[in-house]
N, C-alpha and C. Protein backbone atom coordinates (compact mmCIF):
# COMPACT_ATOMS: atom_id res chain seq x y z
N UNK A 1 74.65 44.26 30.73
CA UNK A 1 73.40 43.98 31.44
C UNK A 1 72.50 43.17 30.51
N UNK A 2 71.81 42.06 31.10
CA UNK A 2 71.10 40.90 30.15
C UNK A 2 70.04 42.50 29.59
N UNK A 3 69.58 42.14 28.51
CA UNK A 3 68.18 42.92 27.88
C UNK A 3 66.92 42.54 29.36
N UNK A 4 66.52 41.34 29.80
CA UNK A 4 65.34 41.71 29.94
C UNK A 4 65.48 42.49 31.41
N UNK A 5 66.89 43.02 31.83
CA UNK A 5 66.53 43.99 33.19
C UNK A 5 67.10 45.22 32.61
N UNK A 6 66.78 45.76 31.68
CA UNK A 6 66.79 47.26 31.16
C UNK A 6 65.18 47.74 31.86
N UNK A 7 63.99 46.74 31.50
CA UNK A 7 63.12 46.94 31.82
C UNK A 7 62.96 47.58 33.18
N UNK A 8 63.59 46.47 34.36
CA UNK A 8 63.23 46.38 35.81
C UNK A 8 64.16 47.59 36.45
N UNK A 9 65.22 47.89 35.65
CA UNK A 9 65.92 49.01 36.08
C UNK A 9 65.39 50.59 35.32
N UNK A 10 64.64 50.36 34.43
CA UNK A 10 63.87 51.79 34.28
C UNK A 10 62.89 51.85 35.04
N UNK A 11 61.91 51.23 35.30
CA UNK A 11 61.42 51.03 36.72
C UNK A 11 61.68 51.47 37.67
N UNK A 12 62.91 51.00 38.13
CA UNK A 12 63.31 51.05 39.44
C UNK A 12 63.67 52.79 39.59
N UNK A 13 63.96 53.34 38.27
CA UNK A 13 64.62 54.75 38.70
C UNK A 13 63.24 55.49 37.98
N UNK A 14 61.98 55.09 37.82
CA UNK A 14 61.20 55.75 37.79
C UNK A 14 61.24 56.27 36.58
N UNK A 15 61.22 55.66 34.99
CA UNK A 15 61.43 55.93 33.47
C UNK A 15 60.46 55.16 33.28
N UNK A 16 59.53 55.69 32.37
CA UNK A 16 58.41 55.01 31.81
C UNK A 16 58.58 53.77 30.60
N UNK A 17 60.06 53.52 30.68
CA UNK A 17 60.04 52.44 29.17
C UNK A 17 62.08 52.26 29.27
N UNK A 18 61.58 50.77 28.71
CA UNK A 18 63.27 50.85 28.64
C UNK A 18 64.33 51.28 27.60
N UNK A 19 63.21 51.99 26.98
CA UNK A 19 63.56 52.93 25.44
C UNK A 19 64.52 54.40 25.94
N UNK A 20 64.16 54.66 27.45
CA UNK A 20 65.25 55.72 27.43
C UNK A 20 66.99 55.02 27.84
N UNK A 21 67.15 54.14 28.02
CA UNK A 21 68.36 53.77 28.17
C UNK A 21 69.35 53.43 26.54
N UNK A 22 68.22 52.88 25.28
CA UNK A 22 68.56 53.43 23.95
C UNK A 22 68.90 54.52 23.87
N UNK A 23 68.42 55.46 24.42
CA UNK A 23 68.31 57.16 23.90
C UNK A 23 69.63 57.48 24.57
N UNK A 24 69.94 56.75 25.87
CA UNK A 24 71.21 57.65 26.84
C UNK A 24 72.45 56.78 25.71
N UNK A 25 72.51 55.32 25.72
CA UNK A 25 73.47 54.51 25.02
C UNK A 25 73.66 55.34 23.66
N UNK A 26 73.01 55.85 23.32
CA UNK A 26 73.02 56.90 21.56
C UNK A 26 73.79 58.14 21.76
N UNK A 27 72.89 59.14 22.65
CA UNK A 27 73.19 60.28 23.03
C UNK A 27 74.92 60.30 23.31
N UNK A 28 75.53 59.08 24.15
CA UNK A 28 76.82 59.15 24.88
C UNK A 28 77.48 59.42 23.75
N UNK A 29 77.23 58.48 22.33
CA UNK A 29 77.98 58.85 21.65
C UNK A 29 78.25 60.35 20.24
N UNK A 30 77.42 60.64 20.90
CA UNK A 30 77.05 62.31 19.54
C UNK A 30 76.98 63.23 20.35
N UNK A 31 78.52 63.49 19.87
CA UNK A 31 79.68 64.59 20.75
C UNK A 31 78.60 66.01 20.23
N UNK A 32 77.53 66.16 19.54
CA UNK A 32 77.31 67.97 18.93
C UNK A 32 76.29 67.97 19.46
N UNK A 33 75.44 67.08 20.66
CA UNK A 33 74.39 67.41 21.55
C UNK A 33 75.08 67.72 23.11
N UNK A 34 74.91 69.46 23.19
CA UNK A 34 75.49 69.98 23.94
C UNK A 34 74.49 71.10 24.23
N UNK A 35 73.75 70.82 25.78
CA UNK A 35 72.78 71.33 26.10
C UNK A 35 71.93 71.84 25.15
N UNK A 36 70.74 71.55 24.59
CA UNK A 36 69.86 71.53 23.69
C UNK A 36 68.93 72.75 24.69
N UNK A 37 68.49 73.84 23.54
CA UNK A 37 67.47 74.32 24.20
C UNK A 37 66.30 74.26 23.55
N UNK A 38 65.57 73.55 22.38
CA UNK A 38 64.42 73.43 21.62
C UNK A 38 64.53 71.98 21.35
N UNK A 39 63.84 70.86 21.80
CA UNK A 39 63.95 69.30 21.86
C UNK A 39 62.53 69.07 20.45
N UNK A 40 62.75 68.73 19.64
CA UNK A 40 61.26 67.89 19.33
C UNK A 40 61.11 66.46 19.64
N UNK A 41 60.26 65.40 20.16
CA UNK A 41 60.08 64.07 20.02
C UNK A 41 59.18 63.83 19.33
N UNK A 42 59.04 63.10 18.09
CA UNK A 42 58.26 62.49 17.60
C UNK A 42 57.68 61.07 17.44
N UNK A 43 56.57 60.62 18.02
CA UNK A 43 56.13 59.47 18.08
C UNK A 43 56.17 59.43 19.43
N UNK A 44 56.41 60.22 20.57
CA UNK A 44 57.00 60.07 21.40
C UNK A 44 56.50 59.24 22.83
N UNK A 45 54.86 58.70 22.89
CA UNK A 45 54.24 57.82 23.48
C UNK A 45 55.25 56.90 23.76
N UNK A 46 55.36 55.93 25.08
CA UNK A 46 54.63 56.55 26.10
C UNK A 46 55.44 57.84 26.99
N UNK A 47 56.10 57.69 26.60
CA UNK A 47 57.18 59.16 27.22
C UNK A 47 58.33 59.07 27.83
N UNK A 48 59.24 57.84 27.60
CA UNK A 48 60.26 57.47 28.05
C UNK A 48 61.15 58.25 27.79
N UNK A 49 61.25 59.06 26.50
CA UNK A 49 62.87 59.55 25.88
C UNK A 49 62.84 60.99 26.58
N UNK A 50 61.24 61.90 26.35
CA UNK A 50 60.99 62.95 26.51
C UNK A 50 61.31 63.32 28.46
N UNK A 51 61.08 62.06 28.71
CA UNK A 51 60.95 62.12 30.28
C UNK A 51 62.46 62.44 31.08
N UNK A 52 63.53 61.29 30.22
CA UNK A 52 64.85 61.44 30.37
C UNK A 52 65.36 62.94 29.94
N UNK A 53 65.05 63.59 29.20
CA UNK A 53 65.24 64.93 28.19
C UNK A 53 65.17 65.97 29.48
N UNK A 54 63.51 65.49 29.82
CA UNK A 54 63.34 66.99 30.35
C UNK A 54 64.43 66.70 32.18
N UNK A 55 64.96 65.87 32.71
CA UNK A 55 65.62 65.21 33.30
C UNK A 55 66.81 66.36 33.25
N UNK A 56 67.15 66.12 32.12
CA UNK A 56 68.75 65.97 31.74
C UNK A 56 68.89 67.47 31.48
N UNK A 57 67.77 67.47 30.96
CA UNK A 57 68.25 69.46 30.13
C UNK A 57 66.67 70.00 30.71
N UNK A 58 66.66 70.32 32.04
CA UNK A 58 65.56 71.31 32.41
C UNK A 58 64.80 72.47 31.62
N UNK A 59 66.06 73.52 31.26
CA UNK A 59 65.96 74.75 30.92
C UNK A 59 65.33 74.06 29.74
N UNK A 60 65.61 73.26 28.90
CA UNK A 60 65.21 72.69 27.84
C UNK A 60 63.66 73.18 27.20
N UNK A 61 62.93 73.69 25.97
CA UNK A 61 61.57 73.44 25.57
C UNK A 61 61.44 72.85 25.05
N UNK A 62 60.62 70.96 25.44
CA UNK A 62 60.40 70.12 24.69
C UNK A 62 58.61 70.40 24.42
N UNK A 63 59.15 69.78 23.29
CA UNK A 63 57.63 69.43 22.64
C UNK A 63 57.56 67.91 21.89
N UNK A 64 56.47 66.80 22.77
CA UNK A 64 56.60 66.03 22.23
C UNK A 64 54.69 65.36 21.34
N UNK A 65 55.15 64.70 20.35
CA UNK A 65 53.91 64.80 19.74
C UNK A 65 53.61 63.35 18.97
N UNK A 66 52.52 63.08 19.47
CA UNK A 66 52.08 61.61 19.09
C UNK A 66 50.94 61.34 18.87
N UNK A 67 50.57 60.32 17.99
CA UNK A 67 49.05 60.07 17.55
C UNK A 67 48.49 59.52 18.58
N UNK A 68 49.25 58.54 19.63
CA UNK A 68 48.37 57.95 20.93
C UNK A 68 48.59 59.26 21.92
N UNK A 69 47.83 58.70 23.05
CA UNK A 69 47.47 59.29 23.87
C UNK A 69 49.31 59.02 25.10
N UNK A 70 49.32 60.48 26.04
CA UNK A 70 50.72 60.40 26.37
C UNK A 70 50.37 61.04 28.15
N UNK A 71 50.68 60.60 28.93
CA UNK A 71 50.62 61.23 30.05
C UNK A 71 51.52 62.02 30.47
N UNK A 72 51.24 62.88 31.23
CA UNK A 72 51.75 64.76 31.33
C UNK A 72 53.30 64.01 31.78
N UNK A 73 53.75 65.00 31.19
CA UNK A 73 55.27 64.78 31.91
C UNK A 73 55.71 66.64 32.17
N UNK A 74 56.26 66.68 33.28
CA UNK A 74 56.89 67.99 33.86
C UNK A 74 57.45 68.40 32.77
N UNK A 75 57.63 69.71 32.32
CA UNK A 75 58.03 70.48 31.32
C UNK A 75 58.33 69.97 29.83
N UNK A 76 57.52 69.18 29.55
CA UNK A 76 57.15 68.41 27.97
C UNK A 76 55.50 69.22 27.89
N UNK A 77 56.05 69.73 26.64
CA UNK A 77 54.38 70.29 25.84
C UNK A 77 54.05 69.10 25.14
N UNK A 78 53.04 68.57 25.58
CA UNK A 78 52.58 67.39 24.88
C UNK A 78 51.52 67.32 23.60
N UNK A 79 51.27 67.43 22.53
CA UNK A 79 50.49 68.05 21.44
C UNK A 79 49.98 66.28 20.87
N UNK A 80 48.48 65.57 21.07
CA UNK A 80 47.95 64.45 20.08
C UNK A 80 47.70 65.07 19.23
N UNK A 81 48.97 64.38 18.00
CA UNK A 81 48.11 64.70 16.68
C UNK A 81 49.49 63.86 15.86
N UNK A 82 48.79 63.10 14.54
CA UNK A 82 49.28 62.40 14.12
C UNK A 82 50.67 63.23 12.87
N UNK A 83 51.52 62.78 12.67
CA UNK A 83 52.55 63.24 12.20
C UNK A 83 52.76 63.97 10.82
N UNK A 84 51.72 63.15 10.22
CA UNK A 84 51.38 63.89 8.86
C UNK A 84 50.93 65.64 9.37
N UNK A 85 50.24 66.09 9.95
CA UNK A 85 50.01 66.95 10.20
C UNK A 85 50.79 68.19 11.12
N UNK A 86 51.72 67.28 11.18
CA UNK A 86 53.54 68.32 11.80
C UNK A 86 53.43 69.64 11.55
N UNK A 87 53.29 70.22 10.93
CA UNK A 87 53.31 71.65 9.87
C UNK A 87 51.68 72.44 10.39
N UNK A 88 50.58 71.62 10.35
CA UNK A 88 49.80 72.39 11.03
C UNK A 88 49.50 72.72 12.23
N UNK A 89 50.24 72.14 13.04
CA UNK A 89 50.48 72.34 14.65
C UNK A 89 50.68 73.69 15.02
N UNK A 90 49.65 74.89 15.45
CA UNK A 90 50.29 75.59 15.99
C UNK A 90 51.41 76.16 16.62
N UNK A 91 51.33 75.35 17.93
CA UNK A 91 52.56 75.41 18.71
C UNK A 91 54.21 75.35 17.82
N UNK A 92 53.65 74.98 17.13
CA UNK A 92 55.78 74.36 16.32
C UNK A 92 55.46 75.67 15.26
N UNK A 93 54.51 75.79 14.65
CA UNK A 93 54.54 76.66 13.87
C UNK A 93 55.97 77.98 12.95
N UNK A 94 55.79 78.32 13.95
CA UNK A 94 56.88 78.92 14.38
C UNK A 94 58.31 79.23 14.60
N UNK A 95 58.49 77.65 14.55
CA UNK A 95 59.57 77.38 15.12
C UNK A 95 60.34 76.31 14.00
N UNK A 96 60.05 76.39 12.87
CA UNK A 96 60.57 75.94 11.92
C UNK A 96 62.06 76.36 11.94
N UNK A 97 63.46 75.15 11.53
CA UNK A 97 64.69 75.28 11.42
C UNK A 97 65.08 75.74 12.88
N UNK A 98 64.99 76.00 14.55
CA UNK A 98 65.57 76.38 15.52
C UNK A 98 65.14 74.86 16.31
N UNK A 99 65.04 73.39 15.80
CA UNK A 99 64.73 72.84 17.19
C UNK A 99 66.38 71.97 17.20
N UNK A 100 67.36 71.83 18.07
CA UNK A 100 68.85 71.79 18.48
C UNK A 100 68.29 70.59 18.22
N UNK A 101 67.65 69.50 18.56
CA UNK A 101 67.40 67.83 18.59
C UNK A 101 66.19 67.81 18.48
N UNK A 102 65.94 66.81 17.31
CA UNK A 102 64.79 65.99 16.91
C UNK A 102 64.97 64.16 17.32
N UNK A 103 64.38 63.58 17.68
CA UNK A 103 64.42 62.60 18.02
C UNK A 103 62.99 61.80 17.71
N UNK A 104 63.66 60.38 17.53
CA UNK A 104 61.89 59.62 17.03
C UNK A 104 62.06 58.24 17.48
N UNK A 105 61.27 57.81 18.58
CA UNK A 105 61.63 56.11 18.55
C UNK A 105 60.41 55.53 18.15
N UNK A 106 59.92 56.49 16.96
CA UNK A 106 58.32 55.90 16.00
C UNK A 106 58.53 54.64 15.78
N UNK A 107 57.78 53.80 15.65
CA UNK A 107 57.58 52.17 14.75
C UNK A 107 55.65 52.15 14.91
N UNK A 108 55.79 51.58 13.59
CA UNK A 108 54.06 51.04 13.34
C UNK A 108 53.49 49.79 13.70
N UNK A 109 52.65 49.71 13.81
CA UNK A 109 51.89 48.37 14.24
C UNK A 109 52.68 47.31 13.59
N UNK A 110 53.39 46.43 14.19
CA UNK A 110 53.37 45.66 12.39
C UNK A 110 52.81 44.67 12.76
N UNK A 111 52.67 43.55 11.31
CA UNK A 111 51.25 42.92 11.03
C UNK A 111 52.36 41.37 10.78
N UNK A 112 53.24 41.60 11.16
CA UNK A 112 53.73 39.99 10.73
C UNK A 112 54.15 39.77 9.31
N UNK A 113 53.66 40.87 8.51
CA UNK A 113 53.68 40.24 6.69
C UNK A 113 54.65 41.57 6.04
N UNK A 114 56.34 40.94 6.36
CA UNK A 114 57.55 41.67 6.45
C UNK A 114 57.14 42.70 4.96
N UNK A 115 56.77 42.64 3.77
CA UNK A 115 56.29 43.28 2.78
C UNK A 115 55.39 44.79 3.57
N UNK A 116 54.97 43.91 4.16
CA UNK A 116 53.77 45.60 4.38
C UNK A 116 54.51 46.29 5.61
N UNK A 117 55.27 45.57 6.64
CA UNK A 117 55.84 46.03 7.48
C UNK A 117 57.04 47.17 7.20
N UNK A 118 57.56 46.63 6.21
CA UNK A 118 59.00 47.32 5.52
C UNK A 118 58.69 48.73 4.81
N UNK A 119 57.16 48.53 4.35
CA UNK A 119 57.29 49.83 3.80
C UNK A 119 56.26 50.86 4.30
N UNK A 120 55.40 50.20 5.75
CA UNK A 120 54.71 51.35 6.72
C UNK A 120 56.15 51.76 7.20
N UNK A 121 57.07 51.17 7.69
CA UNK A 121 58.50 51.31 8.22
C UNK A 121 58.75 52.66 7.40
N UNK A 122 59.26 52.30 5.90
CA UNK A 122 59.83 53.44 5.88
C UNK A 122 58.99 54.50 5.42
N UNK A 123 57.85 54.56 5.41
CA UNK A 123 56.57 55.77 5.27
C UNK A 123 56.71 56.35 6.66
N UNK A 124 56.96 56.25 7.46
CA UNK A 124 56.71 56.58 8.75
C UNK A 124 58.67 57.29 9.15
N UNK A 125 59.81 56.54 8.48
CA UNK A 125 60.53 57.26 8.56
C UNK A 125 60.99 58.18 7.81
N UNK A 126 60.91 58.40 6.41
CA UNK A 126 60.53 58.74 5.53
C UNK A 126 59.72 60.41 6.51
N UNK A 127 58.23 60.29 6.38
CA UNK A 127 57.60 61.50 7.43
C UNK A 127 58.56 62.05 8.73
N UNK A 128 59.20 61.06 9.09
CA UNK A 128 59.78 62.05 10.06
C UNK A 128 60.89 62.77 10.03
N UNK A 129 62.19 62.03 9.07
CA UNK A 129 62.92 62.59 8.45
C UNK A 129 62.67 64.15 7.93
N UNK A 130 61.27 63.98 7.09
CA UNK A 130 60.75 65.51 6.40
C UNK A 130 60.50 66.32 7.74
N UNK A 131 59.84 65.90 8.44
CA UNK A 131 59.66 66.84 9.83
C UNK A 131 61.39 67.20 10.29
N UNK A 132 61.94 66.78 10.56
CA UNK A 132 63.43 67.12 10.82
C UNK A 132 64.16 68.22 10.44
N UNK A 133 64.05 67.74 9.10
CA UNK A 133 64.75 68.80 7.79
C UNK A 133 63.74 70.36 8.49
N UNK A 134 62.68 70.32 8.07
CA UNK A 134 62.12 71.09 8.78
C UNK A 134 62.34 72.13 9.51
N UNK A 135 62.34 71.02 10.98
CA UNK A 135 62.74 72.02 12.17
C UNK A 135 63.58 71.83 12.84
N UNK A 136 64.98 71.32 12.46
CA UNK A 136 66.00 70.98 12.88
C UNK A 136 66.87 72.58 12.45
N UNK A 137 67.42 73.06 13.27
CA UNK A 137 68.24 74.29 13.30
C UNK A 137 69.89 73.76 12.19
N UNK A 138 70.35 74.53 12.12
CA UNK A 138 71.97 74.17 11.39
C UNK A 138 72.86 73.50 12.06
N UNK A 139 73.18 72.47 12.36
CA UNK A 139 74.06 71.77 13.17
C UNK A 139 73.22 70.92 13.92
N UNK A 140 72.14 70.60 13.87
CA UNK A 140 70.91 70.34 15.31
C UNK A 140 71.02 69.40 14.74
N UNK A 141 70.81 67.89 15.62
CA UNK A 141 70.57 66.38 15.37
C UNK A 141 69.58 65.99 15.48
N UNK A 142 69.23 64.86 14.65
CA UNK A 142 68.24 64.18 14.78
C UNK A 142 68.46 62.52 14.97
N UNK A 143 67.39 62.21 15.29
CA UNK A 143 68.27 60.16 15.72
C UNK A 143 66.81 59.70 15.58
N UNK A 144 66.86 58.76 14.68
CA UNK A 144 65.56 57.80 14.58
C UNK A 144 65.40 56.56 14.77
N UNK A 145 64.66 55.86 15.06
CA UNK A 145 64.63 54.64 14.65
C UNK A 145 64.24 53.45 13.78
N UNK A 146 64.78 52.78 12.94
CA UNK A 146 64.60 51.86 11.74
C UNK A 146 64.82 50.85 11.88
N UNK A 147 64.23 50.22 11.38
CA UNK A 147 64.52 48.24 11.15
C UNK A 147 65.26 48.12 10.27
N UNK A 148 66.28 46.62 10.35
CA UNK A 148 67.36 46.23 9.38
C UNK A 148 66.26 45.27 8.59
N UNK A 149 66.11 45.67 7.39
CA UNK A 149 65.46 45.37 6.30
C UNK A 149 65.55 45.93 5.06
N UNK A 150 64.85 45.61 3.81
CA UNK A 150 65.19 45.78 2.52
C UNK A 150 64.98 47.12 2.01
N UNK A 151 64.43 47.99 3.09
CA UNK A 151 64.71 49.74 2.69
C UNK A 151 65.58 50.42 3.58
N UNK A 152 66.09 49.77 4.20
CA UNK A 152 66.93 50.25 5.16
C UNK A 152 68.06 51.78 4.41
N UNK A 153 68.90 50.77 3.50
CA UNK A 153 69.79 51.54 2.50
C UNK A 153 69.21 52.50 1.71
N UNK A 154 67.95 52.75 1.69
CA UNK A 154 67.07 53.38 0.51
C UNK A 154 66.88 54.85 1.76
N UNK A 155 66.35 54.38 3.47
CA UNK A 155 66.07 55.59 3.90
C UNK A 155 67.55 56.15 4.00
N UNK A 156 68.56 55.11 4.36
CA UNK A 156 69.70 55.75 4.99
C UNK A 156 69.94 56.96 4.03
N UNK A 157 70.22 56.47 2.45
CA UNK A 157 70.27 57.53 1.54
C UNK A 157 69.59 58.70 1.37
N UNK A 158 68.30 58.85 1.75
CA UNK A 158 67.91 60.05 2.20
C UNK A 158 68.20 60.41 3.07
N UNK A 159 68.54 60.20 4.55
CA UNK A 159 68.69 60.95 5.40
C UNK A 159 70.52 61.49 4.87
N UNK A 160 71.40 60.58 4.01
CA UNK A 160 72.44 61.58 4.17
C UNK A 160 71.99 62.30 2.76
N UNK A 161 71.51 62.62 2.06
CA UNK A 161 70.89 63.37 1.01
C UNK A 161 70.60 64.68 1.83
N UNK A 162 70.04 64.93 2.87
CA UNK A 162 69.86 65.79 3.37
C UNK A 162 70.73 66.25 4.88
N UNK A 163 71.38 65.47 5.49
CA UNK A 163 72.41 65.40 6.70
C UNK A 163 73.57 65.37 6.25
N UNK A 164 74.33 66.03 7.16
CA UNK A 164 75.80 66.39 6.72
C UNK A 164 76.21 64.96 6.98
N UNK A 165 76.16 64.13 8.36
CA UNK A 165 76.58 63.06 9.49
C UNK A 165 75.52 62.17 9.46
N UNK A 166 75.81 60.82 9.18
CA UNK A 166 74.79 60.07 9.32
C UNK A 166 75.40 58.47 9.91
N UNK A 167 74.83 58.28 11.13
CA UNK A 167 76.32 57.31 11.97
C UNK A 167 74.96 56.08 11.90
N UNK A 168 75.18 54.70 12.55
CA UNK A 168 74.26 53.72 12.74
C UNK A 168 74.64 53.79 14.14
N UNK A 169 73.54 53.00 14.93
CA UNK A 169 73.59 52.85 16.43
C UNK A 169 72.85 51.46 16.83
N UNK A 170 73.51 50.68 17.35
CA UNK A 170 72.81 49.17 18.09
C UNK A 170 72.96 49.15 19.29
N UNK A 171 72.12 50.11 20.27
CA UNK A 171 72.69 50.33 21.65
C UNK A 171 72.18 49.05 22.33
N UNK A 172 73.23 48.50 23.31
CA UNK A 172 73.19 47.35 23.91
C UNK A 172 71.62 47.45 24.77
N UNK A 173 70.83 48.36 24.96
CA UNK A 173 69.63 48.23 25.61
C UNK A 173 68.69 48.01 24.23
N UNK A 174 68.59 47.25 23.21
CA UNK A 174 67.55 47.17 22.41
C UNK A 174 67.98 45.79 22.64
N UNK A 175 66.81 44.74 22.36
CA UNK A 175 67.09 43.52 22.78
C UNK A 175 67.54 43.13 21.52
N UNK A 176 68.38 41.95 21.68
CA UNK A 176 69.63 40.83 20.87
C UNK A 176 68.62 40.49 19.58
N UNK A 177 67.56 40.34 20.13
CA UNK A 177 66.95 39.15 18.64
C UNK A 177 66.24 40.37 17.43
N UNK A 178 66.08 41.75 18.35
CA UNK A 178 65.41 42.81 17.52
C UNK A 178 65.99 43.48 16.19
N UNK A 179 65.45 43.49 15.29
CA UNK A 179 65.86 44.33 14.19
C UNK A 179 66.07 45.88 14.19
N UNK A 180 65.51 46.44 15.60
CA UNK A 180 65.14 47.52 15.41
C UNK A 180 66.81 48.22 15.27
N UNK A 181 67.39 49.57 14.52
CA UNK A 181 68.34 49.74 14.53
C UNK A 181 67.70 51.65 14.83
N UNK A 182 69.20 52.59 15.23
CA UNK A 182 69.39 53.55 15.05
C UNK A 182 70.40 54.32 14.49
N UNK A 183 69.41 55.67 13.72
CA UNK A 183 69.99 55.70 12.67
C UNK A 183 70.27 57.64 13.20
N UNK A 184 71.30 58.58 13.20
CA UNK A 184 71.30 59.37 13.90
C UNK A 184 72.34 60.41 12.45
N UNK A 185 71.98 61.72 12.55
CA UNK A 185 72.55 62.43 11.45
C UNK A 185 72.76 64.17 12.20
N UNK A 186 73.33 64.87 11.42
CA UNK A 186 73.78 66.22 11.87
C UNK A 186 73.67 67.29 10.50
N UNK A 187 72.05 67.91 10.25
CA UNK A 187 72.14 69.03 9.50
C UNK A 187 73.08 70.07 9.54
């Protein structure tokens, strides 16, 4: 399917972004997500991945949490608050090491000036990674997203520093000219 009707066909089936057809093209392939019952999304504005989630796995308790603002989605606990602050969230509190899937299709503003871009990039994956480790249960996955750039190899190495499984993903719904890559692992 060309990239620019991922758009018109999330649309059409009523998905807020054509970011959940990344998430299904990923998911198909990571055989150890098998009915999830504790979801985290991080970054998760505007609510495309969380929306497909609560879709797919009802019984599911997602909690998704973002510094912008996110409109209600049916059985997503939606929590504004920026990521650094993961740990003081009530709600998750709790729930440290039991969430089956963490998921993040975070990216930062970027500014055009690949230097500052590369390394809000990996500050931001970097933070979510640590949120993962976290509250990712024993076996529970997590899947992020990263740009192919000059820290690329630097986060990958942390995430398998701490992940048993750490696979790459270029799902045919991210468009051709984008850097953006996914990067997916198994505590």
């Amino acid at each position: 399917m060309h990239a620019d009707n991922w758009a018109q066909k999330a649309k059409s089936l009523g998905y807020r972004s054509r970011a959940v057809f990344k998430l299904i093209q990923i998911t198909e392939k990571i055989k150890q997500i098998k009915n999830p019952n504790l979801i985290l999304d991080i970054g998760a504005a505007p609510g495309g991945w969380s929306h497909y989630l609560a879709n797919k796995y009802p019984s599911a308790e997602i909690f998704a949490i973002d510094i912008l603002e996110m409109e209600q989605i049916k059985g997503v606990k939606f929590i504004q608050e920026d990521l650094r602050n993961i740990e003081k969230i009530d709600q998750l509190s709790s729930l440290k090491n039991k969430f089956n899937l963490v998921i993040s299709d975070l990216a930062p503003n970027l500014s055009g000036i690949s230097s500052i871009d590369e390394e809000n990039i990996l500050e931001l994956n970097l933070l979510t990674l640590e949120g993962a480790i976290k509250f990712l249960d024993n076996n529970g996955v997590f899947i992020v997203k990263t740009f192919q750039n000059s820290n690329l190899k630097k986060f990958r190495k942390e995430m398998e520093k701490n992940l048993k499984i750490v696979q790459t993903a270029k799902p045919a719904a991210s468009k051709k000219q984008s850097k953006e890559i996914y990067l997916y692992g198994i505590k």
